[in-house]
PDB file of N, CA and C in Angstrom:
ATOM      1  N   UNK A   1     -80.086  70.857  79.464  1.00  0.00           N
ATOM      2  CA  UNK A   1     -78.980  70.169  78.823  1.00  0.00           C
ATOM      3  C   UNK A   1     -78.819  68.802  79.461  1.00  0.00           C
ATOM      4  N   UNK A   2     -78.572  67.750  78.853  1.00  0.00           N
ATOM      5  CA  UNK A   2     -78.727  66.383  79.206  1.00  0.00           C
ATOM      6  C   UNK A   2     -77.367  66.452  79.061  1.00  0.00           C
ATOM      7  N   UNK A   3     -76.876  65.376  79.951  1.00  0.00           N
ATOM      8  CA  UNK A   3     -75.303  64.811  80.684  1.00  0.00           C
ATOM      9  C   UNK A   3     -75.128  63.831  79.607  1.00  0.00           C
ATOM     10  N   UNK A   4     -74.009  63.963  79.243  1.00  0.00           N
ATOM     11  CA  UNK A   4     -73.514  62.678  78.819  1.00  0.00           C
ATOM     12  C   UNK A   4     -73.068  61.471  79.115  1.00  0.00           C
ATOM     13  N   UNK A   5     -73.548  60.345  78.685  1.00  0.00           N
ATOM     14  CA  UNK A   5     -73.654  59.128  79.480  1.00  0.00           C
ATOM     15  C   UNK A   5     -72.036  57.976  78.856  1.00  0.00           C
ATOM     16  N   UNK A   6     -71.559  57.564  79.742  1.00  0.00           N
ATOM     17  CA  UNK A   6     -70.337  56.708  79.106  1.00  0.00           C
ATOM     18  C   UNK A   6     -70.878  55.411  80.304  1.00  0.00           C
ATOM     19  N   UNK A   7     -70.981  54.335  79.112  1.00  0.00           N
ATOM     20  CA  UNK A   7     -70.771  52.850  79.997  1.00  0.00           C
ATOM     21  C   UNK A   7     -70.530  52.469  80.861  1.00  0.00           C
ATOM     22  N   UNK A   8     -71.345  52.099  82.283  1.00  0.00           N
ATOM     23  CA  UNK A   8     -70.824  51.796  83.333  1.00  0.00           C
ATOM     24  C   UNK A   8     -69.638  50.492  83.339  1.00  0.00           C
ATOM     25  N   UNK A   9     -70.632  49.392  82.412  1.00  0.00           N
ATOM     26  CA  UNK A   9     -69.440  48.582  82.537  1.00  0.00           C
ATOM     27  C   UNK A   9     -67.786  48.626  82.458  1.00  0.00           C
ATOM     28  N   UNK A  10     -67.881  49.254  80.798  1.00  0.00           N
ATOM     29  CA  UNK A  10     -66.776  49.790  80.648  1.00  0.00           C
ATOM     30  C   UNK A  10     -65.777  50.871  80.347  1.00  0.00           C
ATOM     31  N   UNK A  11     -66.918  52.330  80.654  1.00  0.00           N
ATOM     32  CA  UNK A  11     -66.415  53.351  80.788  1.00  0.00           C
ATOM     33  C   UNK A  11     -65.752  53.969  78.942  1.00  0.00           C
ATOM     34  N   UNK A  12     -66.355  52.776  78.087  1.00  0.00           N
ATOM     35  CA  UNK A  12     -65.290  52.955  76.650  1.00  0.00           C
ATOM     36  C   UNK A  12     -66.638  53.829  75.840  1.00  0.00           C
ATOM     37  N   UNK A  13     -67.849  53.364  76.312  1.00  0.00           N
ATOM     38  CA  UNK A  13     -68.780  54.036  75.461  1.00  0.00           C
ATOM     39  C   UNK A  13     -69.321  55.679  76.208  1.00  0.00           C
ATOM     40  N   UNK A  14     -69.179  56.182  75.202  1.00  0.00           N
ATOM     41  CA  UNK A  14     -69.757  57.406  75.438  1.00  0.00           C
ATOM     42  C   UNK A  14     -70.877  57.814  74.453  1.00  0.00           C
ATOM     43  N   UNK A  15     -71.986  58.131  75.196  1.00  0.00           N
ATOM     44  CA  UNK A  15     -73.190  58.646  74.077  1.00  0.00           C
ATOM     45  C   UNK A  15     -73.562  59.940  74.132  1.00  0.00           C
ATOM     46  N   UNK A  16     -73.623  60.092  73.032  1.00  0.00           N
ATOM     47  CA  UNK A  16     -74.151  61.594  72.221  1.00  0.00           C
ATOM     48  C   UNK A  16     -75.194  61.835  72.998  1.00  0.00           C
ATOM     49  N   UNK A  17     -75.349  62.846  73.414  1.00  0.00           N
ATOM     50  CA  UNK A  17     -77.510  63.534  73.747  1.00  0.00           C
ATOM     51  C   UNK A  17     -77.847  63.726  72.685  1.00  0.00           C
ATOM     52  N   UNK A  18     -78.727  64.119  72.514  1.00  0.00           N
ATOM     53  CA  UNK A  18     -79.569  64.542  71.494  1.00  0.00           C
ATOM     54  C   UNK A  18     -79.085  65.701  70.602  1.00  0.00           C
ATOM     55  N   UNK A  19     -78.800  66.735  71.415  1.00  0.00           N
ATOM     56  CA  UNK A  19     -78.150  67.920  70.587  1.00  0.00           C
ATOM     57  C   UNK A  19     -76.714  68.277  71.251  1.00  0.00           C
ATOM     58  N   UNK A  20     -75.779  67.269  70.175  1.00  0.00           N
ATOM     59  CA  UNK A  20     -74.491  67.620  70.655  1.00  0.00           C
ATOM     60  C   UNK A  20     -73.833  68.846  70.179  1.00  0.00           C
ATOM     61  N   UNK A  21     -73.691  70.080  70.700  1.00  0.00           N
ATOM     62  CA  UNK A  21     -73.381  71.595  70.859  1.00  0.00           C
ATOM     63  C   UNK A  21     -72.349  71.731  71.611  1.00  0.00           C
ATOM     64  N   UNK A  22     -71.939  73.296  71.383  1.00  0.00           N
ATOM     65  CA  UNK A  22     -70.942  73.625  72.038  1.00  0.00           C
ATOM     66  C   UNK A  22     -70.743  73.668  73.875  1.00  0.00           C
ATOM     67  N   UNK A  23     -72.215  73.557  74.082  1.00  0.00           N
ATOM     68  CA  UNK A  23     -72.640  73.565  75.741  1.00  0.00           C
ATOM     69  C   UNK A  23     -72.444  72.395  76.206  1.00  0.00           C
ATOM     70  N   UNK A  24     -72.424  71.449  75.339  1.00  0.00           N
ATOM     71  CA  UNK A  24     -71.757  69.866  75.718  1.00  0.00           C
ATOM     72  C   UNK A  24     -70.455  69.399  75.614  1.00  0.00           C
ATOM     73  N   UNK A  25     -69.772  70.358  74.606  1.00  0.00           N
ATOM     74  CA  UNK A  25     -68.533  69.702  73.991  1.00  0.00           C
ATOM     75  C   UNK A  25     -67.344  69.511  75.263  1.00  0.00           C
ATOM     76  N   UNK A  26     -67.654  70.474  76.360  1.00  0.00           N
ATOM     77  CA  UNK A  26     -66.388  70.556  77.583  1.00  0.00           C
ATOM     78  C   UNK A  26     -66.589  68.800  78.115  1.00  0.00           C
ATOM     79  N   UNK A  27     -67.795  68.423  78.561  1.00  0.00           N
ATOM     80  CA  UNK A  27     -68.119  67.449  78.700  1.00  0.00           C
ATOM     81  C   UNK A  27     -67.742  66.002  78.255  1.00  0.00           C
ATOM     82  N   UNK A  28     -67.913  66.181  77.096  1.00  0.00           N
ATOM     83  CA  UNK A  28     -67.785  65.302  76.192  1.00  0.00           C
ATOM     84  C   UNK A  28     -66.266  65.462  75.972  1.00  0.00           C
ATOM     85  N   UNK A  29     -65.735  66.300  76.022  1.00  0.00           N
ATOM     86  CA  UNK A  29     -63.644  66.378  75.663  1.00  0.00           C
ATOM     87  C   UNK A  29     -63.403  65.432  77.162  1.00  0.00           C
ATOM     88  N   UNK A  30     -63.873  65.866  78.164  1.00  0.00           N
ATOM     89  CA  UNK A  30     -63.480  65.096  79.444  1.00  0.00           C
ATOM     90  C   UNK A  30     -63.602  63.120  79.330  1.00  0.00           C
ATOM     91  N   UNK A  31     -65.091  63.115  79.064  1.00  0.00           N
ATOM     92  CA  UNK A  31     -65.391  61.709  78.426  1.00  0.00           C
ATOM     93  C   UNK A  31     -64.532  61.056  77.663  1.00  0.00           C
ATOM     94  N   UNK A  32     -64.163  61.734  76.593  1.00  0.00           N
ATOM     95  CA  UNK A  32     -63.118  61.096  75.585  1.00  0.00           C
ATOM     96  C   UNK A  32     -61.709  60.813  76.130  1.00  0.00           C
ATOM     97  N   UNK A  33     -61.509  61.930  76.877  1.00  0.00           N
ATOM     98  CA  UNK A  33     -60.083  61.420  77.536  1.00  0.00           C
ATOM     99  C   UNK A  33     -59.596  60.646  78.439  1.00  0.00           C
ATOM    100  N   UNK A  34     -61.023  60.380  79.305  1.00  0.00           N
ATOM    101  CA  UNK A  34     -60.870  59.009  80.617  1.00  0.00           C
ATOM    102  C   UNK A  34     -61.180  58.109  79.822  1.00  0.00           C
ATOM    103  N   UNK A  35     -62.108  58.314  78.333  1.00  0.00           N
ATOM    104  CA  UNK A  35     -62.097  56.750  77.628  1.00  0.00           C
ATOM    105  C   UNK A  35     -60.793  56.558  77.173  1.00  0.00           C
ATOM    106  N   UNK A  36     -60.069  57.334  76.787  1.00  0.00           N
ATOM    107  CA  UNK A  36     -59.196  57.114  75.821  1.00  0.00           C
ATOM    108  C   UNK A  36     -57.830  56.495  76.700  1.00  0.00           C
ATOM    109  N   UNK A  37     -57.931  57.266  77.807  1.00  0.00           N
ATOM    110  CA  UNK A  37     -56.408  56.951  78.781  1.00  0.00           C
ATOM    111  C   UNK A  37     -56.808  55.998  80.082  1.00  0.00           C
ATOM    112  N   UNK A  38     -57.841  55.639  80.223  1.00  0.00           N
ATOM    113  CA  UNK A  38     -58.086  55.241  81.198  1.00  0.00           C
ATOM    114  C   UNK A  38     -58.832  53.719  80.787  1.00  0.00           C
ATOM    115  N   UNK A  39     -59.889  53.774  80.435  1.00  0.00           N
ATOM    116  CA  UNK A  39     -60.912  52.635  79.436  1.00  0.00           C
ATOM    117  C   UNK A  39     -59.844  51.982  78.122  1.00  0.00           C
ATOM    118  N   UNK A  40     -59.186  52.549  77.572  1.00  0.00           N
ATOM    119  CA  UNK A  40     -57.989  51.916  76.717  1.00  0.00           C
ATOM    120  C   UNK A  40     -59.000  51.919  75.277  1.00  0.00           C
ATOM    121  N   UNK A  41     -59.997  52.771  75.117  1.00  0.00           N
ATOM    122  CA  UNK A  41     -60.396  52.526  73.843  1.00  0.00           C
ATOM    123  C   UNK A  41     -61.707  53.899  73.926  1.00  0.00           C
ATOM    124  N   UNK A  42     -62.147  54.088  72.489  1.00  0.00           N
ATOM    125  CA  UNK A  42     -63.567  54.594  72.471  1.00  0.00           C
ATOM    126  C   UNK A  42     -64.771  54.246  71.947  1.00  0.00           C
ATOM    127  N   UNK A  43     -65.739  53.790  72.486  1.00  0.00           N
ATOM    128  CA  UNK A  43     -66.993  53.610  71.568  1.00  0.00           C
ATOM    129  C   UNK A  43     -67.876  54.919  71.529  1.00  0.00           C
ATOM    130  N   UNK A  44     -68.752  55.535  70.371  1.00  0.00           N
ATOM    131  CA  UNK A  44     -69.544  56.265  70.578  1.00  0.00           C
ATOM    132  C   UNK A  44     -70.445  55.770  70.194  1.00  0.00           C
ATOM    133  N   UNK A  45     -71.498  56.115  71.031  1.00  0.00           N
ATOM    134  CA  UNK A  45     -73.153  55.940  70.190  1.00  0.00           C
ATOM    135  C   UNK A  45     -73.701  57.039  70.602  1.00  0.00           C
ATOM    136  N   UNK A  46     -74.069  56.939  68.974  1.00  0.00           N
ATOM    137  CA  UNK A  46     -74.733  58.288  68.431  1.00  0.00           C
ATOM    138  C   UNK A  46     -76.035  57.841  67.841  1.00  0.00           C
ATOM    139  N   UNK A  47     -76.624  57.010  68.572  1.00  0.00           N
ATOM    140  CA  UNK A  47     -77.905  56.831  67.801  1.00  0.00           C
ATOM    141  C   UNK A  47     -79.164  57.550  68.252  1.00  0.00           C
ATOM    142  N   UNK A  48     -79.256  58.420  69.433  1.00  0.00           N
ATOM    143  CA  UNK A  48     -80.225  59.206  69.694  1.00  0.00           C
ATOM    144  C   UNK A  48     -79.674  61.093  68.979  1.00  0.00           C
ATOM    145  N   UNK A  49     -78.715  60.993  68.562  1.00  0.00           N
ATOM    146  CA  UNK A  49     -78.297  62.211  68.068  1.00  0.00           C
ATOM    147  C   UNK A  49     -78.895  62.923  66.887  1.00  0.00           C
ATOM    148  N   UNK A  50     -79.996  64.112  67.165  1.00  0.00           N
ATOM    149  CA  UNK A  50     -80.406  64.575  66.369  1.00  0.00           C
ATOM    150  C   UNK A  50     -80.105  65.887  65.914  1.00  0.00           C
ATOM    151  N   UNK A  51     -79.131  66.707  66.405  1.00  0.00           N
ATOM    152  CA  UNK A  51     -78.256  67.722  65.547  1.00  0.00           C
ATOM    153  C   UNK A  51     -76.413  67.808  66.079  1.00  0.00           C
ATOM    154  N   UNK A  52     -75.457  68.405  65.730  1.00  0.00           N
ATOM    155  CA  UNK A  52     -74.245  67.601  65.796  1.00  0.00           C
ATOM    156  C   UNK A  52     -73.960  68.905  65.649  1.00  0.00           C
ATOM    157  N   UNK A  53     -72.560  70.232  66.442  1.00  0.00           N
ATOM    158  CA  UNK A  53     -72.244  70.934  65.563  1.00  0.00           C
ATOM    159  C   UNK A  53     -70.946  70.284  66.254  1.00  0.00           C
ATOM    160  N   UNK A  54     -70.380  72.093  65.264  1.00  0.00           N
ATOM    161  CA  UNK A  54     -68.910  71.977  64.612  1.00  0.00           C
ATOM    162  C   UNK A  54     -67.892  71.319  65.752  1.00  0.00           C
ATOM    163  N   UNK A  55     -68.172  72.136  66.845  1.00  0.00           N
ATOM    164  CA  UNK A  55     -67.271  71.818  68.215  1.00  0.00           C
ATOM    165  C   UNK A  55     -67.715  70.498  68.786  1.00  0.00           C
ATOM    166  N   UNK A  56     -68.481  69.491  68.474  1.00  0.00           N
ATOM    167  CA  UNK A  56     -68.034  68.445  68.679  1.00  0.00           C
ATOM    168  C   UNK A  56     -67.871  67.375  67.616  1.00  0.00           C
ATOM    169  N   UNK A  57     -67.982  67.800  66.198  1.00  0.00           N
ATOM    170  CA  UNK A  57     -67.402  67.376  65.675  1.00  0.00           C
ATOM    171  C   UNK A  57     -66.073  67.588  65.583  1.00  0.00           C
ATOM    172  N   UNK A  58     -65.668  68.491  65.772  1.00  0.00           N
ATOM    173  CA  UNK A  58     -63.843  68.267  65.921  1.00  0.00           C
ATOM    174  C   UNK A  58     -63.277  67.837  66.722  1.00  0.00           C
ATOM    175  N   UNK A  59     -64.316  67.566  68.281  1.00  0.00           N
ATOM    176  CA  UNK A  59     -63.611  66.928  69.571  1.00  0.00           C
ATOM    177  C   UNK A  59     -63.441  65.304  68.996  1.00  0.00           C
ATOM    178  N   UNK A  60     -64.333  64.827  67.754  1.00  0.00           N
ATOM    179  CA  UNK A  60     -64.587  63.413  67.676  1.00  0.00           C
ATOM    180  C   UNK A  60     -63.612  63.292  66.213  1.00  0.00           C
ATOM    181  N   UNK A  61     -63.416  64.322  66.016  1.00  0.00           N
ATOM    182  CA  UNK A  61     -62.095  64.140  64.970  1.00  0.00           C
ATOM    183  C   UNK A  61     -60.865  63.730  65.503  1.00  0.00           C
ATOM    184  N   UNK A  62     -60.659  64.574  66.625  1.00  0.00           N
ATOM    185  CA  UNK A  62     -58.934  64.102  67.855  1.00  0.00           C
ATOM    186  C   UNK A  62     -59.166  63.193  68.535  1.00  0.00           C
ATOM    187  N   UNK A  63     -60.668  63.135  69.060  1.00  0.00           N
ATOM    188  CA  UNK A  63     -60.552  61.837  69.917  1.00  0.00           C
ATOM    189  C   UNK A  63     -60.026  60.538  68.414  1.00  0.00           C
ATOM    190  N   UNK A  64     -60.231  60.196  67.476  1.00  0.00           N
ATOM    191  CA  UNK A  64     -59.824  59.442  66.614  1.00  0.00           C
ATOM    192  C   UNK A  64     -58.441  59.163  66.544  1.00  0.00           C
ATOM    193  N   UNK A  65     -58.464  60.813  66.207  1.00  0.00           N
ATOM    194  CA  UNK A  65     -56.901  60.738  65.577  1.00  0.00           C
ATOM    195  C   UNK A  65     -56.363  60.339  66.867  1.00  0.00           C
ATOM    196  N   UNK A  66     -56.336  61.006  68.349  1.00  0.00           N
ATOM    197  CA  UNK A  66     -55.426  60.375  69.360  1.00  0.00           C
ATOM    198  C   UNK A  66     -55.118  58.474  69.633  1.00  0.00           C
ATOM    199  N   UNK A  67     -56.258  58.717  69.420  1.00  0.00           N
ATOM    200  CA  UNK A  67     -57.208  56.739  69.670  1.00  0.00           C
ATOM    201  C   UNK A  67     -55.756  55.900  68.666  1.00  0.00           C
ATOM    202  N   UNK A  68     -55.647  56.566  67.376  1.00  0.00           N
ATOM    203  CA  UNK A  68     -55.464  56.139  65.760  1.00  0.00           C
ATOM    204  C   UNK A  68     -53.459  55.922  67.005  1.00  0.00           C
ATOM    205  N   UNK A  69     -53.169  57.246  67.199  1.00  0.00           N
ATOM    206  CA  UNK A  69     -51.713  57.230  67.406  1.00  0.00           C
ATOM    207  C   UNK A  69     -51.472  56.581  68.673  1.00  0.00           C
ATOM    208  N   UNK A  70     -52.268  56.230  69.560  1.00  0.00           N
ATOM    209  CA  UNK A  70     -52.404  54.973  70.038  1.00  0.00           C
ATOM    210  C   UNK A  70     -52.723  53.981  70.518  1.00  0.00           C
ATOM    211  N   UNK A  71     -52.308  53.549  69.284  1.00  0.00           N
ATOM    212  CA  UNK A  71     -53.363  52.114  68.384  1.00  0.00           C
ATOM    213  C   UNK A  71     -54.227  51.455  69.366  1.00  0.00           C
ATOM    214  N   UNK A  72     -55.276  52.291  69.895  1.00  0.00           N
ATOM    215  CA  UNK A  72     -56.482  51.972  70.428  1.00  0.00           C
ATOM    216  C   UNK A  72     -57.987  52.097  69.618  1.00  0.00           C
ATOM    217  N   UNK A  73     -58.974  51.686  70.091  1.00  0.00           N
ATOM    218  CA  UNK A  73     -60.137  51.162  69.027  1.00  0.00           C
ATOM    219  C   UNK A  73     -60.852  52.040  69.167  1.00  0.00           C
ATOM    220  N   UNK A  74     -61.541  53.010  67.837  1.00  0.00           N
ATOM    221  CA  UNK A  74     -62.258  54.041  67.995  1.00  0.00           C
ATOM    222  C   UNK A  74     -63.522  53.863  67.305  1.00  0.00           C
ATOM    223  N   UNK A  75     -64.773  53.097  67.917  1.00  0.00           N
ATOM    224  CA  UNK A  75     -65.585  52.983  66.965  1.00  0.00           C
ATOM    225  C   UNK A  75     -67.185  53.448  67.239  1.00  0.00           C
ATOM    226  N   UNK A  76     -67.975  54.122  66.411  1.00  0.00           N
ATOM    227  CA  UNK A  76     -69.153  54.563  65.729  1.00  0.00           C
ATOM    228  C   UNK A  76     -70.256  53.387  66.187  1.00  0.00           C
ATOM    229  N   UNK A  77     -70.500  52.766  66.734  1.00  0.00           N
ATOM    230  CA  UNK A  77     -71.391  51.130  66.271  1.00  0.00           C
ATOM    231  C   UNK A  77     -72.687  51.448  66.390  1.00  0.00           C
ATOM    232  N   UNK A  78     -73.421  52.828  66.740  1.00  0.00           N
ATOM    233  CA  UNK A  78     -74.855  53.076  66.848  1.00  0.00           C
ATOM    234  C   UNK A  78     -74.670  54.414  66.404  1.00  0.00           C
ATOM    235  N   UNK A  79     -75.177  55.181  65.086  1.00  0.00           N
ATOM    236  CA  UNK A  79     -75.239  56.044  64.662  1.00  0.00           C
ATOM    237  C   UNK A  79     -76.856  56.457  64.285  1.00  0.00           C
ATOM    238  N   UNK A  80     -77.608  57.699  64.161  1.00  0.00           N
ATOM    239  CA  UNK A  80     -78.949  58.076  64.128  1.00  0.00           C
ATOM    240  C   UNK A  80     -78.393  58.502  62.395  1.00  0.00           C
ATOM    241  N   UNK A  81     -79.896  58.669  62.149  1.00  0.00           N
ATOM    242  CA  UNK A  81     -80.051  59.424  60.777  1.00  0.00           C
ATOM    243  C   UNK A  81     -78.964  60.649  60.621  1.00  0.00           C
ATOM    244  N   UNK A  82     -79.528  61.383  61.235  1.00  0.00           N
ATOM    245  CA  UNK A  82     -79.172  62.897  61.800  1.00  0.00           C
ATOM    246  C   UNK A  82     -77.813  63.161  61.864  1.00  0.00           C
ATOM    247  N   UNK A  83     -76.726  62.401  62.576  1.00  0.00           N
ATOM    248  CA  UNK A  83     -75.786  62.277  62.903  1.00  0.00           C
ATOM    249  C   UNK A  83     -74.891  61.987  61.782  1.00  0.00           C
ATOM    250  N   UNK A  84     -75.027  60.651  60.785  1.00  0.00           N
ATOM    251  CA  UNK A  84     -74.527  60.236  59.579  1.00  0.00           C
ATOM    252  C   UNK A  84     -74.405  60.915  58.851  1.00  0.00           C
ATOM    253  N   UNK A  85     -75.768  61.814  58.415  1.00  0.00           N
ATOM    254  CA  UNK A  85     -75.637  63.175  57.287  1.00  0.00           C
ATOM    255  C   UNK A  85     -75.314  63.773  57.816  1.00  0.00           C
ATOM    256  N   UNK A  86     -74.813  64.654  58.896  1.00  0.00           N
ATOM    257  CA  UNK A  86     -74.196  65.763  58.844  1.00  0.00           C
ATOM    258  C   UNK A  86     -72.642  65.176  59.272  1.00  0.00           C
ATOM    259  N   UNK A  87     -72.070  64.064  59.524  1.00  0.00           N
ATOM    260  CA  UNK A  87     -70.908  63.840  59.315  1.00  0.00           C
ATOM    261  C   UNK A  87     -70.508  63.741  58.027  1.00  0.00           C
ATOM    262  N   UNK A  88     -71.381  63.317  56.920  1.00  0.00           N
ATOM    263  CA  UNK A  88     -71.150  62.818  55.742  1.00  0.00           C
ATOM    264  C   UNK A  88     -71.144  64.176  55.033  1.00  0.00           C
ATOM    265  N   UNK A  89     -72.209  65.027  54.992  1.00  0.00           N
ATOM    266  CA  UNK A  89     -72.395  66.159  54.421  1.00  0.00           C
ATOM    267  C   UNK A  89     -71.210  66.992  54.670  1.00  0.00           C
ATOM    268  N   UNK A  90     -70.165  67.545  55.850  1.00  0.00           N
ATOM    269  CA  UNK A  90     -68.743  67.451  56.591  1.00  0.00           C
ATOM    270  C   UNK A  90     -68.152  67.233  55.599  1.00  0.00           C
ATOM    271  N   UNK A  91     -68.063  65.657  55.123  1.00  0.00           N
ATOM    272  CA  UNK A  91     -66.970  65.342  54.306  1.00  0.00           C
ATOM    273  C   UNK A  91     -65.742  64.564  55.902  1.00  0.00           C
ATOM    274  N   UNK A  92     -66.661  64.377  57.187  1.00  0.00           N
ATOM    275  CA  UNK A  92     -65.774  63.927  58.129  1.00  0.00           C
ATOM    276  C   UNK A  92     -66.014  62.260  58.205  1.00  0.00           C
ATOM    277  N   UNK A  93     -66.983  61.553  57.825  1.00  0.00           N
ATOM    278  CA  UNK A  93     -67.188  60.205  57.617  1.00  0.00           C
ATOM    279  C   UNK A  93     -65.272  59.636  57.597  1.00  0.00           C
ATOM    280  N   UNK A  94     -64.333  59.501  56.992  1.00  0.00           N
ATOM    281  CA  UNK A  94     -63.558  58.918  56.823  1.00  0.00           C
ATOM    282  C   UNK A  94     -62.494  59.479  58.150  1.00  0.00           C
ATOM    283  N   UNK A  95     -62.765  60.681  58.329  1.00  0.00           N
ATOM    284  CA  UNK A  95     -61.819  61.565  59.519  1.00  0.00           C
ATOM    285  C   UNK A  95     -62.152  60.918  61.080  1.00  0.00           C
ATOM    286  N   UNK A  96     -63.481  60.094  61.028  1.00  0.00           N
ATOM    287  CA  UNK A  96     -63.847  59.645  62.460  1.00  0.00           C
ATOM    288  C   UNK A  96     -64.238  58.130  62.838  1.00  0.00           C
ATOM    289  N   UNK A  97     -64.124  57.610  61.167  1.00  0.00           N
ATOM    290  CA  UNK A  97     -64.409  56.194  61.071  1.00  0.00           C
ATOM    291  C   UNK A  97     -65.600  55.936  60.290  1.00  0.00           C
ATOM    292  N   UNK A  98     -66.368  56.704  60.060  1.00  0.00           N
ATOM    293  CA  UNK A  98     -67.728  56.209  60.145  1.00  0.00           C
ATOM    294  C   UNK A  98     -67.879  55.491  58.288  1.00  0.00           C
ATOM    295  N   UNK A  99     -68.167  54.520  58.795  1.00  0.00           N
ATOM    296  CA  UNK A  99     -67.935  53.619  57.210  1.00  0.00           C
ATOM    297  C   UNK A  99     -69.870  53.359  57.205  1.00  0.00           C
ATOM    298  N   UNK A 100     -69.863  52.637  55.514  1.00  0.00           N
ATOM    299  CA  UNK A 100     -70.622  52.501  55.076  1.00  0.00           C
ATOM    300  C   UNK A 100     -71.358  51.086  55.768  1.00  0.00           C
ATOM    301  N   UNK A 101     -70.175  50.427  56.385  1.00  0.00           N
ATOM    302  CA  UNK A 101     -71.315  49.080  57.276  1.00  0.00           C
ATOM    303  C   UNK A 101     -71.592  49.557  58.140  1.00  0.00           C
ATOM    304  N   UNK A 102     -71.461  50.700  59.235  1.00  0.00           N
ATOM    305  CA  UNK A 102     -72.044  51.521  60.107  1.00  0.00           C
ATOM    306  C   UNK A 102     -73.691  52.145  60.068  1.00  0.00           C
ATOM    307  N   UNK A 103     -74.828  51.157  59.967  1.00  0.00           N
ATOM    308  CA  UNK A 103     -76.009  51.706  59.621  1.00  0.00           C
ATOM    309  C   UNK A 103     -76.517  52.551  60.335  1.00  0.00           C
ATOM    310  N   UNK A 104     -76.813  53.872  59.696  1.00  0.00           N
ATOM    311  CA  UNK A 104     -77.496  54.567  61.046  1.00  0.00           C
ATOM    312  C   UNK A 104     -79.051  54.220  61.530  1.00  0.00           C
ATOM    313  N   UNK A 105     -79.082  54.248  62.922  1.00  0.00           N
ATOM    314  CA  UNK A 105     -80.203  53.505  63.927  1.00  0.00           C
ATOM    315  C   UNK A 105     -81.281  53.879  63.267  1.00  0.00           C
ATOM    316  N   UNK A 106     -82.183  53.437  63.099  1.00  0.00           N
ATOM    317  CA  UNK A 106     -83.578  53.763  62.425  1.00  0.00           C
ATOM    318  C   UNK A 106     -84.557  54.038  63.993  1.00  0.00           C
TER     319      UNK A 106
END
């Protein structure tokens, strides 16, 4: 299982591994919350992300919504193939940000 990596500079980015699962998601809830209360914002990149389940897609649903209630910046800016369709396929694209100028990484 690969560690999840958040920005040295600024502690706001946090990146996906490869297979973000439930064996990552404790991890990744911790990440989101020193980005969120501590870093004053979230970036994710998800551009090496090649399968996504449920439990961290819902950690990246609250990390939003918390981000959203206060009014701190929650943004997507490196997304993989992999990652896009199964947010999109979800029906969570609009629940986490992920818009259509968001290209996923080739």
């Amino acid at each position: 299982m690969q560690p999840l990596e958040t920005h040295p500079a600024t502690g706001r980015t946090v990146a996906l591994p490869a297979h973000a699962v439930t064996t990552t998601a404790e991890d990744l809830r911790v990440r989101l919350v020193l980005a969120c209360d501590v870093a004053g914002g979230i970036e994710i990149d998800a551009g090496a992300v090649e399968s996504i389940g449920q439990a961290v897609l819902q950690l990246l649903v609250a990390a939003k919504a918390e981000a959203d209630a206060k009014g701190l910046p929650f943004t997507i800016p490196s997304s993989s193939p992999a990652f896009a369709e199964r947010v999109q396929a979800c029906r969570l694209a609009p629940r986490i940000g992920l818009t259509d100028e968001e290209e996923p990484v080739q």
